[in-house]
Protein backbone atom coordinates (compact mmCIF):
# COMPACT_ATOMS: atom_id res chain seq x y z
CA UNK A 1 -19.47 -2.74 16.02
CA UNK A 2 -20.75 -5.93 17.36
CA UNK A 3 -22.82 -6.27 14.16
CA UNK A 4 -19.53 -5.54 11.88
CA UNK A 5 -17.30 -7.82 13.37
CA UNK A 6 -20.02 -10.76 12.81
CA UNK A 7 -20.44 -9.76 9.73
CA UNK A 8 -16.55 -9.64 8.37
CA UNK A 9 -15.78 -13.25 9.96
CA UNK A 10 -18.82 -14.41 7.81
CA UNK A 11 -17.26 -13.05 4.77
CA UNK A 12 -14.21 -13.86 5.88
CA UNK A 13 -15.15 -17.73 6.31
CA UNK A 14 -17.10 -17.45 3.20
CA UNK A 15 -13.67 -16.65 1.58
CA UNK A 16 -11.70 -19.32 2.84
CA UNK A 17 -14.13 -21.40 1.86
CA UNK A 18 -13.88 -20.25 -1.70
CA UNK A 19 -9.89 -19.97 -1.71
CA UNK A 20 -10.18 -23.55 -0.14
CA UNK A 21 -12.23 -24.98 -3.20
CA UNK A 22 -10.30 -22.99 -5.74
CA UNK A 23 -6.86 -24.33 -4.61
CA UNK A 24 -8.21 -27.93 -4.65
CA UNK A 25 -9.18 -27.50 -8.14
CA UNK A 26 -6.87 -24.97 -10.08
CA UNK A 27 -5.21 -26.26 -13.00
CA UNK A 28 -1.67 -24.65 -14.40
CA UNK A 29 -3.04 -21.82 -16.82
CA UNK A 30 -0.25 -21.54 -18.73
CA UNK A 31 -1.34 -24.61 -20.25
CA UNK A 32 0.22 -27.63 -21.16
CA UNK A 33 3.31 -26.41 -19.83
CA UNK A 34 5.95 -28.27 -17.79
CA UNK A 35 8.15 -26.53 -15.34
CA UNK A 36 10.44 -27.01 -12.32
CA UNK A 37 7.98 -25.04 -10.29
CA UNK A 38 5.29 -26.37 -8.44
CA UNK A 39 3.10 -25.63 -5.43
CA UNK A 40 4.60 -24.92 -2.03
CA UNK A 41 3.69 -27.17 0.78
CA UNK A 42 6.40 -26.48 3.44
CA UNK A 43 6.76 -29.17 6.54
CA UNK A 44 8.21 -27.77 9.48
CA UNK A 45 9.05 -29.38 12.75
CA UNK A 46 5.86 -29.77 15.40
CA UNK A 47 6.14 -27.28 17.88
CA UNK A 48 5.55 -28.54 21.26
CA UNK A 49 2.81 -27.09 23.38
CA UNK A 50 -0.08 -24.85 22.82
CA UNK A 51 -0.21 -21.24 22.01
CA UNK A 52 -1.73 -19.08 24.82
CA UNK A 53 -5.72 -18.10 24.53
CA UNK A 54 -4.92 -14.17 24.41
CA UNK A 55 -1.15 -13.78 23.55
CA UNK A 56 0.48 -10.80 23.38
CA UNK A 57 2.06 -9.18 20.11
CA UNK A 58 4.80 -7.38 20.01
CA UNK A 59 6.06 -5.99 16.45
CA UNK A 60 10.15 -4.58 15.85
CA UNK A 61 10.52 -3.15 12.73
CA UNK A 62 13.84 -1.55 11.07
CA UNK A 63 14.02 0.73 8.31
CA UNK A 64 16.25 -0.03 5.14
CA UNK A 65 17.78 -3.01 7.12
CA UNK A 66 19.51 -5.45 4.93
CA UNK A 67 18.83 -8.99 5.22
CA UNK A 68 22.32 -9.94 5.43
CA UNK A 69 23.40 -7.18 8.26
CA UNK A 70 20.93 -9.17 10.99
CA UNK A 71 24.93 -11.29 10.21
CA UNK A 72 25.43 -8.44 12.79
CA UNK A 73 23.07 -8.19 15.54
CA UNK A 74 23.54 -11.23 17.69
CA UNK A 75 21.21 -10.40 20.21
CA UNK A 76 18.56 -10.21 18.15
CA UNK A 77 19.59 -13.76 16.42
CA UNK A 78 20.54 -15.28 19.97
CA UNK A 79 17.02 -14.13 21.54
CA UNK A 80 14.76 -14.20 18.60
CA UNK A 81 16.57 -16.53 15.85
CA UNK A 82 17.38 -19.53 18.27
CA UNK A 83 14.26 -19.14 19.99
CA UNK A 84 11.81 -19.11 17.12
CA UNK A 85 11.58 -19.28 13.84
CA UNK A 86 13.22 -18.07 10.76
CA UNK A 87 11.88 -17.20 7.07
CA UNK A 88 14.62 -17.44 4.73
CA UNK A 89 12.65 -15.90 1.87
CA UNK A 90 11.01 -13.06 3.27
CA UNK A 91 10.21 -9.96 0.55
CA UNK A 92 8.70 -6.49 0.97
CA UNK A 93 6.83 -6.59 -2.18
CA UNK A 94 6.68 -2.90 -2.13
CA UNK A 95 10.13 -1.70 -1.47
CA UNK A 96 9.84 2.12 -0.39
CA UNK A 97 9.26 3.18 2.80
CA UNK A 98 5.34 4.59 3.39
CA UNK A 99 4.05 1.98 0.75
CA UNK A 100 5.62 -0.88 2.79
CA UNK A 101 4.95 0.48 6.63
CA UNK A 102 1.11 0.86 4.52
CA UNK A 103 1.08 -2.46 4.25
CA UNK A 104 1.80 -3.16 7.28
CA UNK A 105 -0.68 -0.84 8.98
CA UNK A 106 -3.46 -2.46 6.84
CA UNK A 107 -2.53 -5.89 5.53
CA UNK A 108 -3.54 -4.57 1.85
CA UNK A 109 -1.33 -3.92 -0.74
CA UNK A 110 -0.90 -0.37 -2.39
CA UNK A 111 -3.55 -0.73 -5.17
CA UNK A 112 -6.16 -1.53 -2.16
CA UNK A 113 -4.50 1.11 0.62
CA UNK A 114 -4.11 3.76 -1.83
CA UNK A 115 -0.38 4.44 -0.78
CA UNK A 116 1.65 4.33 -3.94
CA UNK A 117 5.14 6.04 -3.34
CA UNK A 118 6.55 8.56 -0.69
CA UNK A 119 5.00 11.18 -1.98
CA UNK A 120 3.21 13.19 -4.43
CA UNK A 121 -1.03 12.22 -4.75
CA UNK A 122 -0.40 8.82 -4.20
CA UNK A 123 2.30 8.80 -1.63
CA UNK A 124 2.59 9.34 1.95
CA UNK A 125 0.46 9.07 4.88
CA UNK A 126 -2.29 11.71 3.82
CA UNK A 127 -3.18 8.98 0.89
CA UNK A 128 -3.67 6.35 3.38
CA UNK A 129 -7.53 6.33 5.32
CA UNK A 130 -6.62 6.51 8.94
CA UNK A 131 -9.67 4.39 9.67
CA UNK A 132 -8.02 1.51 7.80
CA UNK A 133 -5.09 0.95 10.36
CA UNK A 134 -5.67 -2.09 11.83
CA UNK A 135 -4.77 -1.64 15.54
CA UNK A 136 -8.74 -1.28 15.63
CA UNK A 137 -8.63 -4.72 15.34
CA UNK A 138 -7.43 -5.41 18.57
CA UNK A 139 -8.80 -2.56 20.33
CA UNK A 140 -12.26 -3.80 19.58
CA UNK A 141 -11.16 -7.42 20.85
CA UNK A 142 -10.36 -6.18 24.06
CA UNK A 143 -6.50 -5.19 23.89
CA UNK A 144 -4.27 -2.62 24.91
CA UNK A 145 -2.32 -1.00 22.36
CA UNK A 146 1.19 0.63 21.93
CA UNK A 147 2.74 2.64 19.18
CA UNK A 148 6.63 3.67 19.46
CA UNK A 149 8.42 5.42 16.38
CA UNK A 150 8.37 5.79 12.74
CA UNK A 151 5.04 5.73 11.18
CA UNK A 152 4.53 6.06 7.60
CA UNK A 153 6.60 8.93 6.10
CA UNK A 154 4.23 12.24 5.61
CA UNK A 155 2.77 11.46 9.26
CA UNK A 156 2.95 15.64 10.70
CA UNK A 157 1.96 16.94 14.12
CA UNK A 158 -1.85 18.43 13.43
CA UNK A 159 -2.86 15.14 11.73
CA UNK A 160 -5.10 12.52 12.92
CA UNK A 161 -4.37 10.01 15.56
CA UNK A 162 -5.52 6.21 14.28
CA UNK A 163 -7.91 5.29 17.04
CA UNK A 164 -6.91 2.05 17.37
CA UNK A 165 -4.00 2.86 19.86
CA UNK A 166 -4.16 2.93 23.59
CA UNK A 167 -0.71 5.01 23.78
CA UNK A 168 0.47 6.56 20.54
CA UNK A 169 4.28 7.73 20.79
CA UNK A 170 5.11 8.63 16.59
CA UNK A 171 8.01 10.28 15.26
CA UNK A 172 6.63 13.66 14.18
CA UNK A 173 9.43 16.31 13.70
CA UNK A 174 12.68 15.77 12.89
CA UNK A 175 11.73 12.15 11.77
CA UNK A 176 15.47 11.54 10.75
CA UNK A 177 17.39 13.07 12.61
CA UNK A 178 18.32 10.79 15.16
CA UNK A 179 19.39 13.36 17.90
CA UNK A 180 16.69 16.60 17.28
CA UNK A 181 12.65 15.02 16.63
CA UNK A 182 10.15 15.13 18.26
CA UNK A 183 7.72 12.80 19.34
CA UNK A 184 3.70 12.87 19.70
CA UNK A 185 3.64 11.94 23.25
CA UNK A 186 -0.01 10.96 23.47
CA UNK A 187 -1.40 14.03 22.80
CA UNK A 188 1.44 16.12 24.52
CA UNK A 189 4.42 16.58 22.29
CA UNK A 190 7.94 16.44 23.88
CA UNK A 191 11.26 17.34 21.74
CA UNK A 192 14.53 16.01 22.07
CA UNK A 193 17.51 17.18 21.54
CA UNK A 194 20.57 15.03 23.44
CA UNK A 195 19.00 11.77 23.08
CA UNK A 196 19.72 9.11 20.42
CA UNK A 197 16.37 7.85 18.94
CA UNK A 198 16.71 4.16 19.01
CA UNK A 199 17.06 4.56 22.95
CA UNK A 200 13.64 6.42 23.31
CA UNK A 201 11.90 4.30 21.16
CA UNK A 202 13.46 1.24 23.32
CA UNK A 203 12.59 2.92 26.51
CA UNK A 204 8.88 4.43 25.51
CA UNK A 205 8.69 0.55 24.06
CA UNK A 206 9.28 -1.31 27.79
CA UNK A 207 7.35 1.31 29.41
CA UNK A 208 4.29 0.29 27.73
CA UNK A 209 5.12 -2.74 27.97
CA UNK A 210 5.21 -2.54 31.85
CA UNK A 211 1.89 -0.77 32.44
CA UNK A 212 0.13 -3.34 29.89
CA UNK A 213 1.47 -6.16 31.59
CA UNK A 214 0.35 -4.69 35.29
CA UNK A 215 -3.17 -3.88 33.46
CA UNK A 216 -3.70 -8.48 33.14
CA UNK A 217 -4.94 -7.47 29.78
CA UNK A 218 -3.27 -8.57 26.73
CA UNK A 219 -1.39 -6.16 24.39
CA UNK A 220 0.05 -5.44 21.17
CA UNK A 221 3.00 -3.01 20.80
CA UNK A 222 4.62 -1.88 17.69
CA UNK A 223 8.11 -0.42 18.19
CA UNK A 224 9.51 0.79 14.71
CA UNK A 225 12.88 2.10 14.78
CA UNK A 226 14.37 4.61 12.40
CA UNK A 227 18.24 2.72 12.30
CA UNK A 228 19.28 2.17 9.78
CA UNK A 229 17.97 4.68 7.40
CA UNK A 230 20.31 7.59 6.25
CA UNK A 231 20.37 10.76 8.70
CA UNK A 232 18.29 14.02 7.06
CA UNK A 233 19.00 16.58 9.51
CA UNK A 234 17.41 19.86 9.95
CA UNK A 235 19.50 21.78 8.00
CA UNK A 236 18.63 19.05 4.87
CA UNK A 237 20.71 17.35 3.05
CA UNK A 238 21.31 13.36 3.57
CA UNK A 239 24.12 12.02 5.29
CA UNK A 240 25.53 8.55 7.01
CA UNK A 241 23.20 7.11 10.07
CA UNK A 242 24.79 8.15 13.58
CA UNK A 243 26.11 6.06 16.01
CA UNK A 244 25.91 6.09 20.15
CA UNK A 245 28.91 6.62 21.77
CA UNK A 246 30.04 3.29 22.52
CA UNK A 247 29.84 2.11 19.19
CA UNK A 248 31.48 4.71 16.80
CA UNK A 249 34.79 2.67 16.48
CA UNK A 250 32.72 -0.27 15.34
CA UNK A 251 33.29 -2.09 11.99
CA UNK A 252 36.10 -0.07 10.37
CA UNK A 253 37.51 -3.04 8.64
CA UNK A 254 34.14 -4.45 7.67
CA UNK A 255 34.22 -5.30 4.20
CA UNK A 256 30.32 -5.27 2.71
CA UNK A 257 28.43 -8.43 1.91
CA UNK A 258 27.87 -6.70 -1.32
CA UNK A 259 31.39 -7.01 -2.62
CA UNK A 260 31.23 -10.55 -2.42
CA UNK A 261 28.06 -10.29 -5.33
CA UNK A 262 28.96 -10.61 -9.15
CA UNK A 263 26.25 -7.83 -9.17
CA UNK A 264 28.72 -5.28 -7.51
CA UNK A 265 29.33 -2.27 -9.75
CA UNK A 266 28.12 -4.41 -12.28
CA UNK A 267 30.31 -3.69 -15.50
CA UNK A 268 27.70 -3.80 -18.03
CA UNK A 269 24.20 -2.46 -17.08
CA UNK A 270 23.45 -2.11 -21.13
CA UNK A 271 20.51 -4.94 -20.99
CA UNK A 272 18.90 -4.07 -17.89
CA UNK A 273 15.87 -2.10 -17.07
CA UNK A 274 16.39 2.02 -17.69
CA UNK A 275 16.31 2.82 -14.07
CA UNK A 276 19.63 0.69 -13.64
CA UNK A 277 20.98 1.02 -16.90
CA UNK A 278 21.49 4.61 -16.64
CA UNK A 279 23.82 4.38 -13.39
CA UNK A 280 27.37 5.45 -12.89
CA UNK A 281 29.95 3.05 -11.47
CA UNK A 282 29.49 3.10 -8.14
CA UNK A 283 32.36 4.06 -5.16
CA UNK A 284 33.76 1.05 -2.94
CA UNK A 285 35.14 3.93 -0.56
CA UNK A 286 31.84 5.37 -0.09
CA UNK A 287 29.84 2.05 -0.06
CA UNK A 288 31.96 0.94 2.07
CA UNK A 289 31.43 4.07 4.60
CA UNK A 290 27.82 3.52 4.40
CA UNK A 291 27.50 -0.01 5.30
CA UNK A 292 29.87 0.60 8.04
CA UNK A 293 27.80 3.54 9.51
CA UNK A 294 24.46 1.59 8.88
CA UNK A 295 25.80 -1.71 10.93
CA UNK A 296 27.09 1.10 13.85
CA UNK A 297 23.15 2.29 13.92
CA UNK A 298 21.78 -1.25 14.57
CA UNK A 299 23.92 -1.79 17.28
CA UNK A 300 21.38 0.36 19.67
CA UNK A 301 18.43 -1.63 18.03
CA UNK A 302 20.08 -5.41 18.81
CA UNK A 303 20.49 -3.93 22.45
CA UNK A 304 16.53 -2.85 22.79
CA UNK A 305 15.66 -6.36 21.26
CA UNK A 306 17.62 -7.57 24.18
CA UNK A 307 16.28 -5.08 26.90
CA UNK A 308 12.77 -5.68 25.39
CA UNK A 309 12.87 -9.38 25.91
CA UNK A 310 14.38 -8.66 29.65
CA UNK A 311 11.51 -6.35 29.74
CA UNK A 312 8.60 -9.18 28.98
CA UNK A 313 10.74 -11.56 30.77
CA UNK A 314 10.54 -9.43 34.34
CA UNK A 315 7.07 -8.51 33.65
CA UNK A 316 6.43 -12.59 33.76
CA UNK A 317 4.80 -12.34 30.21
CA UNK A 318 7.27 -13.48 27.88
CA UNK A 319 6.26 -17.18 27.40
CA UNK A 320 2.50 -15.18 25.73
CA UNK A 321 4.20 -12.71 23.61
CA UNK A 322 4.77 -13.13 20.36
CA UNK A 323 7.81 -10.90 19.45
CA UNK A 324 8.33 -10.16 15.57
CA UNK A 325 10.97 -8.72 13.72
CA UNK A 326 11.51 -7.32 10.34
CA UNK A 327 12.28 -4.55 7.93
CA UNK A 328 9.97 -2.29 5.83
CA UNK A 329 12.31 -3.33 2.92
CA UNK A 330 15.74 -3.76 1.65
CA UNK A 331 18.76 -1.98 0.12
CA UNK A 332 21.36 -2.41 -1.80
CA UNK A 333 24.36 -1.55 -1.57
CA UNK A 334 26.14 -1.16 -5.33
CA UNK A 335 24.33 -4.60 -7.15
CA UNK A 336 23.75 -3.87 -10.43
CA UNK A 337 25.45 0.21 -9.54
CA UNK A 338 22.48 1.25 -7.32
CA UNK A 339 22.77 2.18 -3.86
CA UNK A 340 19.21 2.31 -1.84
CA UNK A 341 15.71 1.22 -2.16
CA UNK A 342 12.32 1.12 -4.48
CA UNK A 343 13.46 -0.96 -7.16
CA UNK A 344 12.64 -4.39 -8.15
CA UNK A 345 15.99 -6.41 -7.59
CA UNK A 346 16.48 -9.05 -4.61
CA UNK A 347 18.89 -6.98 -2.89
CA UNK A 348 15.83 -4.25 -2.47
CA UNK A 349 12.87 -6.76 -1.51
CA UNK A 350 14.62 -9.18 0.64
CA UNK A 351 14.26 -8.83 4.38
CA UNK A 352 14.69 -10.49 7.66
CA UNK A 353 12.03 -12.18 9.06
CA UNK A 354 12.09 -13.73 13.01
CA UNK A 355 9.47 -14.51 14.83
CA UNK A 356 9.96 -15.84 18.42
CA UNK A 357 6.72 -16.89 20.61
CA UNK A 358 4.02 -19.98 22.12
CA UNK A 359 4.27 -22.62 20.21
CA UNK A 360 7.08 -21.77 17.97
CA UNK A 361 9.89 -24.58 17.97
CA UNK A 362 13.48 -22.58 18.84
CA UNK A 363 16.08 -22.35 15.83
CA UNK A 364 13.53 -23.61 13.12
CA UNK A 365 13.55 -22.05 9.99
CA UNK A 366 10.58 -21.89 6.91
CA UNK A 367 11.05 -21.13 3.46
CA UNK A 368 8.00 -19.83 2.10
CA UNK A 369 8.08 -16.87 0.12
CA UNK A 370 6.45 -15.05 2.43
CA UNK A 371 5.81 -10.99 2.26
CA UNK A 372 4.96 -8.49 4.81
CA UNK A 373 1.53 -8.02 3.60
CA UNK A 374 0.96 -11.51 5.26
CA UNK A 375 1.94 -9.84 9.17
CA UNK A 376 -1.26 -8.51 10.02
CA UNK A 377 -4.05 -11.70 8.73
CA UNK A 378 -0.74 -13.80 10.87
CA UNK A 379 -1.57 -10.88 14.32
CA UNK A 380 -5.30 -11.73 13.90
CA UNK A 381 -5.10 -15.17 13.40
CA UNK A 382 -2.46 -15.60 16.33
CA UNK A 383 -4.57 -13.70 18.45
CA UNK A 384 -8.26 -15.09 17.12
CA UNK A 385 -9.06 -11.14 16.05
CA UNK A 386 -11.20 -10.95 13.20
CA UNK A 387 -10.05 -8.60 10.55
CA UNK A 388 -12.39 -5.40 10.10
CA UNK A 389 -12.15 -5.65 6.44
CA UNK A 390 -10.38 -7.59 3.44
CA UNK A 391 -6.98 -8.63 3.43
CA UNK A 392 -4.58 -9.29 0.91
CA UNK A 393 -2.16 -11.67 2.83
CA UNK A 394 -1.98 -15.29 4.07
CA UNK A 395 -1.66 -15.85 7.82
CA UNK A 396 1.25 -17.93 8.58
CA UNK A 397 0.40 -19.03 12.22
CA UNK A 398 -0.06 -22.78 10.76
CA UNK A 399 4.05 -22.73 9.60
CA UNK A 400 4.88 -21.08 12.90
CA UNK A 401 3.05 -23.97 14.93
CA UNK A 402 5.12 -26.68 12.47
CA UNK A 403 1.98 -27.39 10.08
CA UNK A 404 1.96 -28.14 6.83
CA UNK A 405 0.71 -25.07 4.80
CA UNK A 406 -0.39 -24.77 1.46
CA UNK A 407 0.60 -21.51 0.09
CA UNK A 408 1.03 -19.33 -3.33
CA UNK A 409 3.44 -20.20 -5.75
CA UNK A 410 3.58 -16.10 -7.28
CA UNK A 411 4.22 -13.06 -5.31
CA UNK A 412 2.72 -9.72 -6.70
CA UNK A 413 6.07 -7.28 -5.99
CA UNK A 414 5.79 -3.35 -7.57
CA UNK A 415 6.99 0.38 -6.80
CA UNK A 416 5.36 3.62 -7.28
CA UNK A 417 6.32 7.16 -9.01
CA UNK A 418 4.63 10.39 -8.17
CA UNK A 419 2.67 11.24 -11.14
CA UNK A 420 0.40 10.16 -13.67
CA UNK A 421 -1.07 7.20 -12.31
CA UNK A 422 1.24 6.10 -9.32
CA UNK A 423 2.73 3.03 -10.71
CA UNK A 424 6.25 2.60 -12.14
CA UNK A 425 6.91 -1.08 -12.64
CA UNK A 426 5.15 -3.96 -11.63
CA UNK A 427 5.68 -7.73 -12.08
CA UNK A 428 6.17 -11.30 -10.02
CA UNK A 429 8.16 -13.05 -8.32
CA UNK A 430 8.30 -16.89 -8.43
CA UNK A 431 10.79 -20.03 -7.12
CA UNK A 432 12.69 -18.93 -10.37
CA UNK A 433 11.61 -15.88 -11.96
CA UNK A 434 11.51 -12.50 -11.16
CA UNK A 435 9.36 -10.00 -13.76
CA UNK A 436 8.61 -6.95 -14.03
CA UNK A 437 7.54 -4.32 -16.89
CA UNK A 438 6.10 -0.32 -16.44
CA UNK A 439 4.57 -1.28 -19.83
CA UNK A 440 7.44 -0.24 -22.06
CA UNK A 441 10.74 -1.02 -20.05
CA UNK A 442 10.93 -4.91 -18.39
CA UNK A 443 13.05 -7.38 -17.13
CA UNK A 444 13.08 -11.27 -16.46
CA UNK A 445 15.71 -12.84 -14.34
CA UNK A 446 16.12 -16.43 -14.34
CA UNK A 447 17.39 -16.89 -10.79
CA UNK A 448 18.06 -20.44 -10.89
CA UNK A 449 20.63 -20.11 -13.60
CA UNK A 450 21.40 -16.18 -12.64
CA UNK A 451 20.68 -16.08 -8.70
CA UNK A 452 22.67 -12.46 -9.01
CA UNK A 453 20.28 -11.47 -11.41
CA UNK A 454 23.01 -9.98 -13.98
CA UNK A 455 21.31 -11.13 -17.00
CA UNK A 456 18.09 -9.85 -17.53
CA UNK A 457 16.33 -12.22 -20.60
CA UNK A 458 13.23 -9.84 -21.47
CA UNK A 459 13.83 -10.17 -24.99
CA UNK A 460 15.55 -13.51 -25.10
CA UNK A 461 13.68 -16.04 -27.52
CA UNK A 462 13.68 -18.97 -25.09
CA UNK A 463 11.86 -17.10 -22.94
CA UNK A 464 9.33 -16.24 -24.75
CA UNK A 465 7.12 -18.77 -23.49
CA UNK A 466 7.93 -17.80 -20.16
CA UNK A 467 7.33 -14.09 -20.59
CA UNK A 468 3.90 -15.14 -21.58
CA UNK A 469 3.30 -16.84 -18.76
CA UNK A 470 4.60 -14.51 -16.15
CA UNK A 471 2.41 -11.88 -17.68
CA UNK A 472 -0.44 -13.30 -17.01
CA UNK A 473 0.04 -13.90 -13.82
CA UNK A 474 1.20 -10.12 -13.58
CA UNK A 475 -2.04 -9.13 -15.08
CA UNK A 476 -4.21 -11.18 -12.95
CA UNK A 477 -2.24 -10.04 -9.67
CA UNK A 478 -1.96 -5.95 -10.16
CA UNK A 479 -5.91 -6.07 -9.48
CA UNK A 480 -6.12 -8.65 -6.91
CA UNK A 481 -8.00 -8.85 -3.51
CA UNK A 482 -7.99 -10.79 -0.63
CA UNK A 483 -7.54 -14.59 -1.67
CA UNK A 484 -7.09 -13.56 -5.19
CA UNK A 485 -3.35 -12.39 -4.49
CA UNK A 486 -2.34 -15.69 -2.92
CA UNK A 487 -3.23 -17.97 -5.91
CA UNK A 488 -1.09 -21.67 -6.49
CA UNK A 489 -1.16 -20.94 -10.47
CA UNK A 490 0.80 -24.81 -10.96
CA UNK A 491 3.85 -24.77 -13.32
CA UNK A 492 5.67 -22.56 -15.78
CA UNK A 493 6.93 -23.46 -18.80
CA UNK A 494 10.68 -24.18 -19.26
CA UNK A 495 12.91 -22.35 -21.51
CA UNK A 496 12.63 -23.26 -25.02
CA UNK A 497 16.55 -23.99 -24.84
C-alpha cells in the first residue's frame, strides 16, 4: 500500500505539473473570437491563522435540497454560513441521486465511476466498484471513519461493505420511508419503526463523533440525510416528506421561491428541449403542498447541524473540524412545468454549498463555479491525503484559506437514461451559457440576457457561432480525466447580433 500511495502522489504531482504548464499557455480555441467570458481568478479575503496538521472532516449532505430553501434553516446559516464560507455558484453536474452521491464517493464523474442513472445497467450502486470509494483514502492515512445514512440508491443488505469505514451505519431497508428502515448497524442490522430518520442519523452522527474524538485520532464522518426527498413507503407509491411533531404546523402560508420565477408554469414550452416541452401545466396547489412539506423535513436536519456542532464543540474538537454542507442536487419546483430532478436546467443543478472550518474567514463568500466532483481532491488536500487514484475535480482548499485560485472557465454537467448507452443529454455550463444536446434534441440558454432560462436559442442564427464553440468544448469534456475536465478554454464568441 505503501508502494501505491508513493506512486499516485508521483502521478499526481506529475499532473499538476502538466495542468500547471497547460494553463500558462492555453490559447482561446474557438479562435479569434471575442467574448465577455474570461478566466476565473477569484480573490477572497485572507483567512487568519493556520489550518490544523490533521483536521477533522465532517461531511452533511441533503437530498433534493433546493438552494434557495437553506432561506430556511437558520441554524445551519448561523453556525455554518457566518462562520465560514459560502459558494454562491455551486452545481451538481449530475443531477440524479446515485450518479451525484457517485461522485461524491469517488471524486470522478459518471463516465469514469461507471454510475450513469438510478438504475438499469448503468445505474445504481451495483455499477459503482466498491473499491473506488474513497474513505480508503483516509483509512490508509491513519483516520477513523464514520458513515451515517443514505448511500447511493441500489445499496441492499447482503452487499458489500466499502472498507474504507471504521463504523458503517447505511440506510438499507425502507430507505424512504422516514419512520420504518432499517439501518446496517456495523454488521448487525437494527429496524426502526417509531423513530424519525433525520434524528438517528443525527444521533448515530455525534456518537461517532464522541468515540473518535476520545480515540486523539483524527476523523472523517459523513452524515447524509434523506430530508428532503419525497416519502416512498412500504406499501409504494410516492408521497409528501414527513414532518416531526413539533414542526407539522410549519410554513402553511409559505409561498414558494418558485412563483417568484418567470419560468413558473412556463406558458410556452414549444422551443425547449422534448423532455420539457412535452409537460402539462403544472398545479400551484400542489407545488405549493410540496415545498411546504419539504421545508417541514429540513427542520430536523438544521437542528442536527446545530446539535452536531454542540457535539464537536463539547468534545473540544471543533476549532480542527472541517464541517461541510451540501446537496446531492437540486429540484425544481414548476420552472419551465417540471417538478423534480435529472434535468439540465439551473433550478436542478444548483445547490448549497457551506463550508465552516481552520482557516476559513466567517461570513465570506466565493463565486467559483464550483461542482461536487471537486469535494473529495478539497478532503485530501485539506487533510494532506493523497488520492488512491485519478480525480476529476479541483481542490478548493486555496479559496477556502482566501487565495487566489485559478480555476476552469467550463463545467462538464449531464444526466443518464437506462438503456442503450446510459447517456441522455450532455453539454456545459459557462459564466453565460448553458448547453446541452442527446445528439438530436439541444438547448442553449443565454443566461446573461435570459438568467430564467425561458428562451432556449439552439437554432437561433446569432448563435451559431456560439453553438460551435460550446460544442467543442462539450466534445472535449464528455471524455475527460483528471486535469482534463478543469480546462480555462479563454473566451467565447459573442452573438452575431
Amino acid at each position: 500500500m505503501t508502494q501505491m500511495r508513493s506512486w499516485a502522489q508521483s502521478v499526481t504531482a506529475a499532473l499538476l505539473v502538466v495542468l500547471v504548464a497547460t494553463l500558462a499557455t492555453v490559447t482561446a480555441s474557438d479562435g479569434d473570437a471575442r467574448g465577455s467570458e474570461s478566466v476565473r481568478m477569484v480573490q477572497t479575503t485572507q483567512a487568519p491563522g493556520e489550518a490544523a496538521a490533521r483536521p477533522n472532516i465532517v461531511f452533511v449532505l441533503t437530498d433534493d435540497m433546493r438552494d434557495d430553501d437553506l432561506d430556511h434553516m437558520p441554524i445551519t446559516r448561523r453556525l455554518l454560513a457566518d462562520e465560514g464560507m459560502e459558494f454562491t455558484d455551486a452545481i451538481s453536474p449530475h443531477p440524479l441521486c446515485c450518479p451525484a452521491r457517485a461522485q461524491l464517493a469517488t471524486g470522478q464523474y459518471a463516465q469514469n465511476n461507471g454510475v450513469q442513472h438510478n438504475r438499469g445497467v448503468h445505474g445504481g450502486f451495483s455499477a459503482l466498484d466498491p473499491t473506488q470509494e474513497a474513505s480508503s483514502w483516509f483509512r490508509d492515512s491513519g483516520y477513523r471513519t464514520g458513515f451515517v445514512g443514505k448511500f447511493l440508491n441500489g445499496y441492499h443488505p447482503g452487499d458489500v461493505r466499502p472498507a474504507g469505514w471504521t463504523h458503517w451505519n447505511a440506510l438499507t431497508r425502507g430507505v424512504y420511508d422516514y419512520v420504518d428502515f432499517t439501518m446496517s448497524g456495523d454488521g448487525d442490522p437494527e429496524r426502526f419503526t417509531d423513530s424519525y430518520v433525520t434524528t438517528v442519523i443525527e444521533e448515530r452522527t455525534n456518537a461517532d463523533i464522541r468515540e473518535f474524538a476520545v480515540s486523539g485520532d483524527p476523523f472523517v464522518v459523513y452524515a447524509w440525510h434523506l430530508a428532503p426527498h419525497y416519502r416512498i413507503a412500504a406499501e409504494g407509491g410516492r408521497g409528501l416528506p414527513p414532518a416531526e411533531p413539533q414542526d407539522r404546523d410549519l410554513f402553511t402560508d409559505e409561498r414558494p421561491s418558485a412563483f417568484d420565477s418567470p419560468a413558473f408554469d412556463e406558458a410556452d414550452v414549444s422551443d425547449q428541449p422534448a423532455y420539457l416541452r412535452r409537460l402539462a401545466p403544472v398545479s400551484r396547489e400542489e407545488v405549493a403542498r410540496e415545498n411546504t412539506a419539504r421545508l417541514r423535513s429540513l427542520q430536523s436536519v438544521d437542528r442536527a447541524v446545530g446539535s452536531l456542532v454542540q457535539t464537536l464543540e463539547e468534545q473540544g474538537v471543533l476549532d480542527d473540524t472541517y464541517v461541510v454542507f451540501t446537496s446531492d442536487n437540486g429540484y425544481s419546483l414548476g420552472e419551465h412545468r417540471f417538478v423534480g430532478k435529472d434535468v439540465l436546467t439551473d433550478e436542478a443543478l444548483q445547490v448549497p454549498l457551506l463550508v465552516r472550518g481552520p482557516g476559513i474567514e466567517p461570513g465570506s463568500t466565493s463565486s467559483l463555479p464550483v461542482t461536487l466532483v471537486d469535494l473529495p481532491a478539497t478532503f485530501a488536500a485539506l487533510t494532506d491525503v493523497a488520492p488512491q487514484w485519478l480525480v476529476d475535480g479541483t481542490s478548493l482548499a486555496p479559496t477556502l484559506r482566501g487565495e487566489q485560485q485559478l480555476f476552469r472557465d467550463t463545467t462538464l454537467i449531464q444526466t443518464g437514461r437506462t438503456l442503450g448507452d446510459g447517456w441522455s443529454h450532455r453539454g456545459v455550463r459557462t459564466d453565460r451559457y448553458l448547453y446541452g444536446t442527446d445528439g438530436v434534441d439541444g438547448f442553449i440558454y443565454d443566461r446573461l440576457l435570459d438568467p430564467d432560462e425561458t428562451v432556449n436559442l439552439i437554432d437561433d442564427p446569432d448563435y451559431a457561432e456560439v453553438r460551435a464553440a460550446l460544442e467543442r468544448r462539450r466534445a472535449d469534456l464528455v471524455g475527460c480525466a483528471g486535469w482534463t475536465c478543469n480546462q480555462v478554454f479563454g473566451p467565447l464568441p459573442d452573438p452575431s447580433s
